[in-house]
N, C-alpha and C. Protein backbone atom coordinates (compact mmCIF):
# COMPACT_ATOMS: atom_id res chain seq x y z
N UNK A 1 16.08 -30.46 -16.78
CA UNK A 1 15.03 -29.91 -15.95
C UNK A 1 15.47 -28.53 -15.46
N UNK A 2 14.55 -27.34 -15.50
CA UNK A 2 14.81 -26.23 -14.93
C UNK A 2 14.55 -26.29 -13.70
N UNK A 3 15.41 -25.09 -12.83
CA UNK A 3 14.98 -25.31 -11.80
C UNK A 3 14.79 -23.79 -11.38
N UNK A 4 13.42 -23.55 -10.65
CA UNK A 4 13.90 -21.60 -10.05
C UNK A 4 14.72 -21.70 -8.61
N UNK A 5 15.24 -20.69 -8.80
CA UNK A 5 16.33 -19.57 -7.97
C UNK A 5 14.80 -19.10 -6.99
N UNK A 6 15.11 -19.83 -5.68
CA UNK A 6 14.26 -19.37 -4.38
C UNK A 6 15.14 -17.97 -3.36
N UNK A 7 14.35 -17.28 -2.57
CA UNK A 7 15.35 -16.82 -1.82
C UNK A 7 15.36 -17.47 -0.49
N UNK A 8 16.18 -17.41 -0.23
CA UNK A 8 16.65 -18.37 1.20
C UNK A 8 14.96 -18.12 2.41
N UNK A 9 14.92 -18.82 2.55
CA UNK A 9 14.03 -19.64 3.70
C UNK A 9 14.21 -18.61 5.23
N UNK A 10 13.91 -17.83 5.79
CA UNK A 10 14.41 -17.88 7.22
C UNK A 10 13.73 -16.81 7.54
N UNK A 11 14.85 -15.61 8.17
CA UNK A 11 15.22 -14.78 8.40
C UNK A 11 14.75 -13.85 7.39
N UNK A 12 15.14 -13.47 6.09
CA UNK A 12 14.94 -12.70 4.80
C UNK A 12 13.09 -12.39 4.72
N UNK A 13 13.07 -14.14 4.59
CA UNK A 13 10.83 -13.76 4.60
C UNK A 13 10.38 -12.80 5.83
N UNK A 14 11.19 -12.87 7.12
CA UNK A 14 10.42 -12.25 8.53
C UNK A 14 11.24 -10.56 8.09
N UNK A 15 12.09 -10.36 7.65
CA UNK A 15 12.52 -9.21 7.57
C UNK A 15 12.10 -8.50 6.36
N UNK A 16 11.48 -9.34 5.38
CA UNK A 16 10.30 -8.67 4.24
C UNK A 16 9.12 -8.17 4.77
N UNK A 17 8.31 -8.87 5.65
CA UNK A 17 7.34 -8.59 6.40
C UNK A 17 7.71 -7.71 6.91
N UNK A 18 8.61 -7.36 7.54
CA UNK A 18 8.98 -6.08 8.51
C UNK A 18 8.95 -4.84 7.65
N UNK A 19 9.05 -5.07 6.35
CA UNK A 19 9.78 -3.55 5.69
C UNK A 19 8.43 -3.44 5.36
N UNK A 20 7.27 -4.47 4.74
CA UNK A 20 5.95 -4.20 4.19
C UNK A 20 5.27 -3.54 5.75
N UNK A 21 5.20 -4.34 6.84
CA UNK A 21 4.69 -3.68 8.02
C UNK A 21 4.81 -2.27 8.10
N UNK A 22 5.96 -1.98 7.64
CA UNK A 22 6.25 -0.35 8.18
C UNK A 22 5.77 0.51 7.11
N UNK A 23 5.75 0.15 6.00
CA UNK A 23 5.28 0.88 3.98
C UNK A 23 3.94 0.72 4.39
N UNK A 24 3.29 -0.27 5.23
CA UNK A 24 2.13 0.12 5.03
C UNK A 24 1.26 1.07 6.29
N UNK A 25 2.25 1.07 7.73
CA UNK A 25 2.29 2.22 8.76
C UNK A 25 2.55 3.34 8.28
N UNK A 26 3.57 3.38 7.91
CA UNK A 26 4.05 4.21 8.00
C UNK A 26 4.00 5.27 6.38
N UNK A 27 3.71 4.88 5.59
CA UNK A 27 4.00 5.51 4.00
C UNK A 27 2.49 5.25 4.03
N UNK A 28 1.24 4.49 4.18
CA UNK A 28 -0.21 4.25 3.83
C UNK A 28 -0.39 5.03 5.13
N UNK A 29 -0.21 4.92 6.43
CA UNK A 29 -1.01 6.04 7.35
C UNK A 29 -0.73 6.42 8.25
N UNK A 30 0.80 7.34 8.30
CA UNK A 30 1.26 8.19 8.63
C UNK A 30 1.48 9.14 7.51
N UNK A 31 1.63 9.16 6.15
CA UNK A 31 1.80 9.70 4.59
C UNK A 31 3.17 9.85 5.48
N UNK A 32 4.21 9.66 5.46
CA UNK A 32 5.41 9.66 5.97
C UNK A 32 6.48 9.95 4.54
N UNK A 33 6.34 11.24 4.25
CA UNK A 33 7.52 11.17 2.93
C UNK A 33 8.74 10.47 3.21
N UNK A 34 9.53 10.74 4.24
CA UNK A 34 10.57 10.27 4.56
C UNK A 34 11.19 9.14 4.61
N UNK A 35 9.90 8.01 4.74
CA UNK A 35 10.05 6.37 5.04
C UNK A 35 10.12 6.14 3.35
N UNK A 36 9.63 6.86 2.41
CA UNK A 36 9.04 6.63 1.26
C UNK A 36 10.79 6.72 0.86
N UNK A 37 11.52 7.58 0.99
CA UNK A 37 13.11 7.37 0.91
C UNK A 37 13.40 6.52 1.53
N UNK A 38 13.14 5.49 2.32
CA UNK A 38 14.25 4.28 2.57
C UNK A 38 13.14 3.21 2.50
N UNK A 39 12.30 2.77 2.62
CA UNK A 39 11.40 1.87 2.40
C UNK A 39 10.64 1.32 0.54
N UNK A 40 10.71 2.67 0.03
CA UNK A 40 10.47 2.47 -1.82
C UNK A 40 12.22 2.09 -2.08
N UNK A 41 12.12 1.75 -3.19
CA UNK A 41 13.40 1.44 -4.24
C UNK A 41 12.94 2.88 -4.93
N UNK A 42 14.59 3.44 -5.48
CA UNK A 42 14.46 4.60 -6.23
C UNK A 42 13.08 4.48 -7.60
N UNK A 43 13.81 2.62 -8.18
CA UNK A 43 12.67 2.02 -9.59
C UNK A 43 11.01 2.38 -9.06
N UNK A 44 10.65 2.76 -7.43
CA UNK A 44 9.52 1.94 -7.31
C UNK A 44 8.20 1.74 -8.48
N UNK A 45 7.65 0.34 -8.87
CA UNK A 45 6.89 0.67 -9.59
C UNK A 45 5.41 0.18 -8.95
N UNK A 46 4.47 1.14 -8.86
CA UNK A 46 3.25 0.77 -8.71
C UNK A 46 2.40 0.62 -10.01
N UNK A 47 1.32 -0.49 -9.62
CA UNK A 47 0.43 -1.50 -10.79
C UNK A 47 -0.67 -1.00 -11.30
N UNK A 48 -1.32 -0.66 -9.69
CA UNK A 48 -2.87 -0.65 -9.52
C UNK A 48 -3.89 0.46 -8.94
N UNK A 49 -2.96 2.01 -9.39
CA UNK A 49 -3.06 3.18 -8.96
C UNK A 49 -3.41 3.96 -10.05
N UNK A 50 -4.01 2.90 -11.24
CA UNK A 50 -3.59 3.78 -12.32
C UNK A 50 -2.22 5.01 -13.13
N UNK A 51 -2.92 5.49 -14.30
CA UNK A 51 -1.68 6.08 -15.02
C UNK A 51 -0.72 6.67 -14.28
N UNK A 52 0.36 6.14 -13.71
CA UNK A 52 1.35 6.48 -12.79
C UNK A 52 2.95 6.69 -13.01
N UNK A 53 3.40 7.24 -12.99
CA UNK A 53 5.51 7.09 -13.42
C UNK A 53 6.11 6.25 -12.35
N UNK A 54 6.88 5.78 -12.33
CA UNK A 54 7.75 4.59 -11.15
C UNK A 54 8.90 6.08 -11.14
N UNK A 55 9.04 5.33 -9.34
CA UNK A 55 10.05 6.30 -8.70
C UNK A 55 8.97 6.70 -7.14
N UNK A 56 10.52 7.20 -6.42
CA UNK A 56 9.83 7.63 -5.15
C UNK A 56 8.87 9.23 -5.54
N UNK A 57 8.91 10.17 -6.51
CA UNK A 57 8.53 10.88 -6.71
C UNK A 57 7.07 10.97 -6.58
N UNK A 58 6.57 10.03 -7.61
CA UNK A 58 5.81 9.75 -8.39
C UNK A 58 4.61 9.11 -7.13
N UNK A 59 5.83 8.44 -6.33
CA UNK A 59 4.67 7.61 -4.92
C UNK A 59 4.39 9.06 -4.00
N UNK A 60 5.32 10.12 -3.49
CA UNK A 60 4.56 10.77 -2.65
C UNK A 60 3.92 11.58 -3.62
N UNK A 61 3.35 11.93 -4.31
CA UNK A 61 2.40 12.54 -5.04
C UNK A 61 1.46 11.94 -5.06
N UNK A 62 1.05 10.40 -5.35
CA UNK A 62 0.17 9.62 -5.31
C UNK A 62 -0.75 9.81 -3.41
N UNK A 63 0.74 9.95 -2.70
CA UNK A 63 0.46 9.73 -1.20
C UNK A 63 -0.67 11.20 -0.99
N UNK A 64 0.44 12.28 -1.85
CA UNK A 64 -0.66 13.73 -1.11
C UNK A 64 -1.83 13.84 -2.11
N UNK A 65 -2.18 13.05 -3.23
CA UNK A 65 -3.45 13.51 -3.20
C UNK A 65 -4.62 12.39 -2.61
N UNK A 66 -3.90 11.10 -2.56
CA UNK A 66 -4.85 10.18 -1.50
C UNK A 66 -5.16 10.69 -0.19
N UNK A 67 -3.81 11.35 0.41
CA UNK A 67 -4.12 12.10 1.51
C UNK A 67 -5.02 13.15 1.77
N UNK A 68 -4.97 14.06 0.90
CA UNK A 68 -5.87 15.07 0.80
C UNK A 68 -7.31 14.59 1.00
N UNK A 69 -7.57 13.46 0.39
CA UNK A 69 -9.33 13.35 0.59
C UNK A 69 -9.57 12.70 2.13
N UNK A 70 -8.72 12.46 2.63
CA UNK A 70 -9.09 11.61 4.21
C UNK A 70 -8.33 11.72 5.20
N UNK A 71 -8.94 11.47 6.52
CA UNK A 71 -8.53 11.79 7.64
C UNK A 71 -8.89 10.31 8.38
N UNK A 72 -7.77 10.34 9.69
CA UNK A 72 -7.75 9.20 10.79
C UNK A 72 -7.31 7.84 10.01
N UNK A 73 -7.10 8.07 9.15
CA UNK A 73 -6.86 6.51 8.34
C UNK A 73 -5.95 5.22 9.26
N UNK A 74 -6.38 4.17 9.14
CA UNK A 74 -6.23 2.96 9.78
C UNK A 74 -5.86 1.49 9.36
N UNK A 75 -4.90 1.20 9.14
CA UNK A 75 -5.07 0.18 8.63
C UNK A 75 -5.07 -1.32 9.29
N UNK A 76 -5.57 -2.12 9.94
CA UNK A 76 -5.64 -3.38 10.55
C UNK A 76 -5.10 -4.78 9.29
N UNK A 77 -3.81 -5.19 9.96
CA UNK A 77 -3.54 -6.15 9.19
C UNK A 77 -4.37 -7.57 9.36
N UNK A 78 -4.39 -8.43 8.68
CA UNK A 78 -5.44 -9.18 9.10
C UNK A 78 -4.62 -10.81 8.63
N UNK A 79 -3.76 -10.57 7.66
CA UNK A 79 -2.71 -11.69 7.11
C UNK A 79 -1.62 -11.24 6.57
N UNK A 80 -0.41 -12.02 6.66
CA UNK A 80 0.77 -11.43 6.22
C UNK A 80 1.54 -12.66 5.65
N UNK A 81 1.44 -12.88 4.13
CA UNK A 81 2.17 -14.02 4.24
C UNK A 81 3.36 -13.83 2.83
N UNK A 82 4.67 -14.69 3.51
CA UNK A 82 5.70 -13.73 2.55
C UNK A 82 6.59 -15.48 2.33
N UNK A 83 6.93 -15.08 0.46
CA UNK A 83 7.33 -16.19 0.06
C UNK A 83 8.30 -15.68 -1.05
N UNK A 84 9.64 -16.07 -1.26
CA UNK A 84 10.71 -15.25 -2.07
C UNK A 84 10.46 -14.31 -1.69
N UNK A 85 10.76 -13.23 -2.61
CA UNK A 85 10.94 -11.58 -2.62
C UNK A 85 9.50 -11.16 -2.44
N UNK A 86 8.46 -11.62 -2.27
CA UNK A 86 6.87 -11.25 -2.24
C UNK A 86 6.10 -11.30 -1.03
N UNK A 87 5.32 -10.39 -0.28
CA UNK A 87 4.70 -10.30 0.91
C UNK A 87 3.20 -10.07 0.35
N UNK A 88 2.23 -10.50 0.86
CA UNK A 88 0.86 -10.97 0.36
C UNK A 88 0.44 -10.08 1.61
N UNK A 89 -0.32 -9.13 1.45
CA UNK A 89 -1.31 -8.95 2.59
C UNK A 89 -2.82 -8.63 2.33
N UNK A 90 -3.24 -8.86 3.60
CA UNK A 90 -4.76 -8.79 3.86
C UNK A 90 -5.45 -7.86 4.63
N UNK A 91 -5.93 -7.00 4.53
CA UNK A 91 -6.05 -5.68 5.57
C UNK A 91 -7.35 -5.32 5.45
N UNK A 92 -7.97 -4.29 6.17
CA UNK A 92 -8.69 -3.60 6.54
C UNK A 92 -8.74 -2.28 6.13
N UNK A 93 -8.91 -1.10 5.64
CA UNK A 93 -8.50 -0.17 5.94
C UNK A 93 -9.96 0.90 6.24
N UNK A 94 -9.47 1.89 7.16
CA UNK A 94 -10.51 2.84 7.23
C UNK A 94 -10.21 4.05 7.37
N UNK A 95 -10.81 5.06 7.22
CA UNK A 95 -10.70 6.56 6.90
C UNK A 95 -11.78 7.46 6.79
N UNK A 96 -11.77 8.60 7.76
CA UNK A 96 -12.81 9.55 7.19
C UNK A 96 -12.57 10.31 5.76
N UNK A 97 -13.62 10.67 4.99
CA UNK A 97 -13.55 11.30 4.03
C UNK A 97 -13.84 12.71 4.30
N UNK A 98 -12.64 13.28 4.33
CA UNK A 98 -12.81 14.85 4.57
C UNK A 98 -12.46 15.98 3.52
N UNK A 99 -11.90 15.13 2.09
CA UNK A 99 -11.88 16.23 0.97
C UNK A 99 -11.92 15.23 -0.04
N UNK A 100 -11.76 16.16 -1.10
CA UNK A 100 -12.44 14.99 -2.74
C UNK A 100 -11.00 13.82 -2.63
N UNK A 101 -12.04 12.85 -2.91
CA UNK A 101 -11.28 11.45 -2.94
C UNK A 101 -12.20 10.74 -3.62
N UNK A 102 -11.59 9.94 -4.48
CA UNK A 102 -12.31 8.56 -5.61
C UNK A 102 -13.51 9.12 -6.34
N UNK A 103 -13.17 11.15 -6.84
CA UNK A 103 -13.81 11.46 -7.45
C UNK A 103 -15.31 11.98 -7.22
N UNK A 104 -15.58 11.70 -5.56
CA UNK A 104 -16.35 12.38 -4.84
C UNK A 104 -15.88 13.34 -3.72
N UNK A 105 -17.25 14.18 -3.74
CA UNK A 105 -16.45 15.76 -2.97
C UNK A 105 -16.91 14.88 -1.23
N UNK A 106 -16.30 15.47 -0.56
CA UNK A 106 -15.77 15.16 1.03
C UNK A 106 -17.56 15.01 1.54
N UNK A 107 -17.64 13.82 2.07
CA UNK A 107 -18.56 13.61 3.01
C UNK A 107 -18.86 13.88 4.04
N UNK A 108 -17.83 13.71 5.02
CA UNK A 108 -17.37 13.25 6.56
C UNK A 108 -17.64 12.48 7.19
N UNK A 109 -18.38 11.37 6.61
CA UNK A 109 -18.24 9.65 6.86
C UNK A 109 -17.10 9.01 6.86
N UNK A 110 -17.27 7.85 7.61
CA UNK A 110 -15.86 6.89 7.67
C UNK A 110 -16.40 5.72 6.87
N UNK A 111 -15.21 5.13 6.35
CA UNK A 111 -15.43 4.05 5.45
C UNK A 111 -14.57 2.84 6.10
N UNK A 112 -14.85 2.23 5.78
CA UNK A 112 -13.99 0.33 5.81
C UNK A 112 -14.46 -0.25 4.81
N UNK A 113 -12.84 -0.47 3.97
CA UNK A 113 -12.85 -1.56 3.28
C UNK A 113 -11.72 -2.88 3.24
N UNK A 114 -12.06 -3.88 2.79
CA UNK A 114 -11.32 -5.17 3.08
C UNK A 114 -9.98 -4.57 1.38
N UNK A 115 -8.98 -4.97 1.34
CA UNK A 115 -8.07 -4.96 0.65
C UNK A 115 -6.82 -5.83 0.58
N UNK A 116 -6.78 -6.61 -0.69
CA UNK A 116 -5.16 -7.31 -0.90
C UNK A 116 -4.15 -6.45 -1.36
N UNK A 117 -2.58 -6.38 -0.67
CA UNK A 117 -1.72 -5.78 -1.42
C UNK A 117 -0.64 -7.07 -1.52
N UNK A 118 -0.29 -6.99 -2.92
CA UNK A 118 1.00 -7.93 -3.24
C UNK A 118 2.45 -6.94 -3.59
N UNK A 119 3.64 -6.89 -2.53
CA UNK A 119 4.58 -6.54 -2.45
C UNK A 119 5.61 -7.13 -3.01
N UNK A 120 6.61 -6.55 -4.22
CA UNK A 120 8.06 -7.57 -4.19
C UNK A 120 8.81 -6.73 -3.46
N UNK A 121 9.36 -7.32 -2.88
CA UNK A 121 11.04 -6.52 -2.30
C UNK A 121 12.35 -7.08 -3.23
N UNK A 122 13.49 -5.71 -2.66
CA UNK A 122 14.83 -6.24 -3.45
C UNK A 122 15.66 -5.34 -2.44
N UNK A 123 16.27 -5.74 -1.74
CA UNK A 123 17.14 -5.34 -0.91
C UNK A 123 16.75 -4.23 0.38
N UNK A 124 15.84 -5.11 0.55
CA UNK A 124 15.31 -4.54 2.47
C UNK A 124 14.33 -3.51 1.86
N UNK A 125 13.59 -3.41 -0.15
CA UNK A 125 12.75 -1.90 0.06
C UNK A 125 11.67 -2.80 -1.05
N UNK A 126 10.74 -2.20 -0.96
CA UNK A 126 9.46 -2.47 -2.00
C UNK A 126 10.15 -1.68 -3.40
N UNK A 127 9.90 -2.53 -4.31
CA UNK A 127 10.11 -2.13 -6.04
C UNK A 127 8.93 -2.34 -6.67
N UNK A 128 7.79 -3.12 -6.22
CA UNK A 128 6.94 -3.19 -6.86
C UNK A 128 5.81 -3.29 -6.04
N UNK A 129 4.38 -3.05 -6.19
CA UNK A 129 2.82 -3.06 -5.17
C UNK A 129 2.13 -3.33 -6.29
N UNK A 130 0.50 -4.21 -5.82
CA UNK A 130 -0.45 -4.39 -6.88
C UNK A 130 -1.46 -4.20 -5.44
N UNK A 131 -2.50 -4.30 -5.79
CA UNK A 131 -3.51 -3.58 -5.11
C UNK A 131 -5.05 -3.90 -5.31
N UNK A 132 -6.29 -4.49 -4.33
CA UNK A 132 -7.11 -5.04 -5.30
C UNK A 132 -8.17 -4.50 -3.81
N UNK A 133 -9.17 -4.03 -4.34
CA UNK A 133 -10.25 -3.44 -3.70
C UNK A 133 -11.63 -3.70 -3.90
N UNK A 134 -12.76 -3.33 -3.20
CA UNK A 134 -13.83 -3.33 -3.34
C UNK A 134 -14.54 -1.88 -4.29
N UNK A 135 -14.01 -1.29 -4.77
CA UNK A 135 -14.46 -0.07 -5.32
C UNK A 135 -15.84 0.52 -5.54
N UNK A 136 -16.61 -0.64 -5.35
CA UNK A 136 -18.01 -0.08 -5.41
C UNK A 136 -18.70 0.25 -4.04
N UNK A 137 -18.40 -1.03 -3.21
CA UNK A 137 -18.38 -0.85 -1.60
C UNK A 137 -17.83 0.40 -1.22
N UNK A 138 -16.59 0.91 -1.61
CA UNK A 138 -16.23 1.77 -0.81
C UNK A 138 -16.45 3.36 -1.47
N UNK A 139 -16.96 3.24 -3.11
CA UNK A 139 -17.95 4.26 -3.56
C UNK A 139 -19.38 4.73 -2.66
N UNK A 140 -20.05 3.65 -1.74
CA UNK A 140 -21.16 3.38 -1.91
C UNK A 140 -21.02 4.31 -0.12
N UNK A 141 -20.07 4.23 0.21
CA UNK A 141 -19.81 4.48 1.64
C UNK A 141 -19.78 5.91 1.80
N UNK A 142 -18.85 6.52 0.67
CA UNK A 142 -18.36 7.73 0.44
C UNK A 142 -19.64 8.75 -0.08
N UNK A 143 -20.74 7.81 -0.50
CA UNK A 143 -21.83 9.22 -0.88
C UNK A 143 -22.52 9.14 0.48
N UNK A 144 -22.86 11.11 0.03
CA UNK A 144 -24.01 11.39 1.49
C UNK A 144 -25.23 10.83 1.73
């Protein structure tokens, strides 16, 4: 019988949550380059951002042109649930649209949308994100 390799039970799951809490304060809405050096893994690879390179590089680039289209951004956690190396969340997020973003030119409406992110960690940093949205909802928000 096989058996999988768990990571310990305790402490490790509440201190995964902690590092996703702050990647998603602090690197999703503060654009915080800096956290993006100790909170990403050098590998980082994102899923669900489209055609993308892994590495911290590759994430604040992703960060300044998401940034560029919006202002006040917010994110309200709503569930946080973390099992092995993986943190599951459930959020909220909102933002004015104040320059081209998701391929439309700047509105100055605010949007809310509901969003899952699935996190692995490997040694206190995110290596991997997947990402799952309403995209039409939050198309639908963004026109004038």
């Amino acid at each position: 019988m096989l058996t999988k390799e768990r990571a310990p039970i305790g402490n490790s799951l509440e201190a995964n949550k902690a590092v996703v809490r702050r990647f998603i304060e602090e690197i999703f809405g503060h654009q915080d380059l800096d956290a993006v050096d100790e909170l990403a893994a050098e590998d980082f690879a994102p899923h669900t951002w489209g055609e993308m390179e892994h590495g911290r590089a590759a994430l604040k680039e992703a960060m300044h042109r998401a940034g560029a289209g919006v202002t006040e951004a917010r994110f309200e956690i709503h569930d946080m649930i973390a099992e092995g190396d993986r943190v599951a969340v459930r959020l909220t997020s909102s933002a004015r649209h104040t320059g081209p973003f998701m391929g439309q030119p700047p509105s100055g409406r605010r949007y809310s949308i509901d969003e899952i992110h699935i996190f692995r960690l490997r040694d206190g940093q995110v290596i991997e994100h997947w990402h799952q949205f309403d995209t039409a909802t939050l198309l639908a928000q963004l026109k004038p």
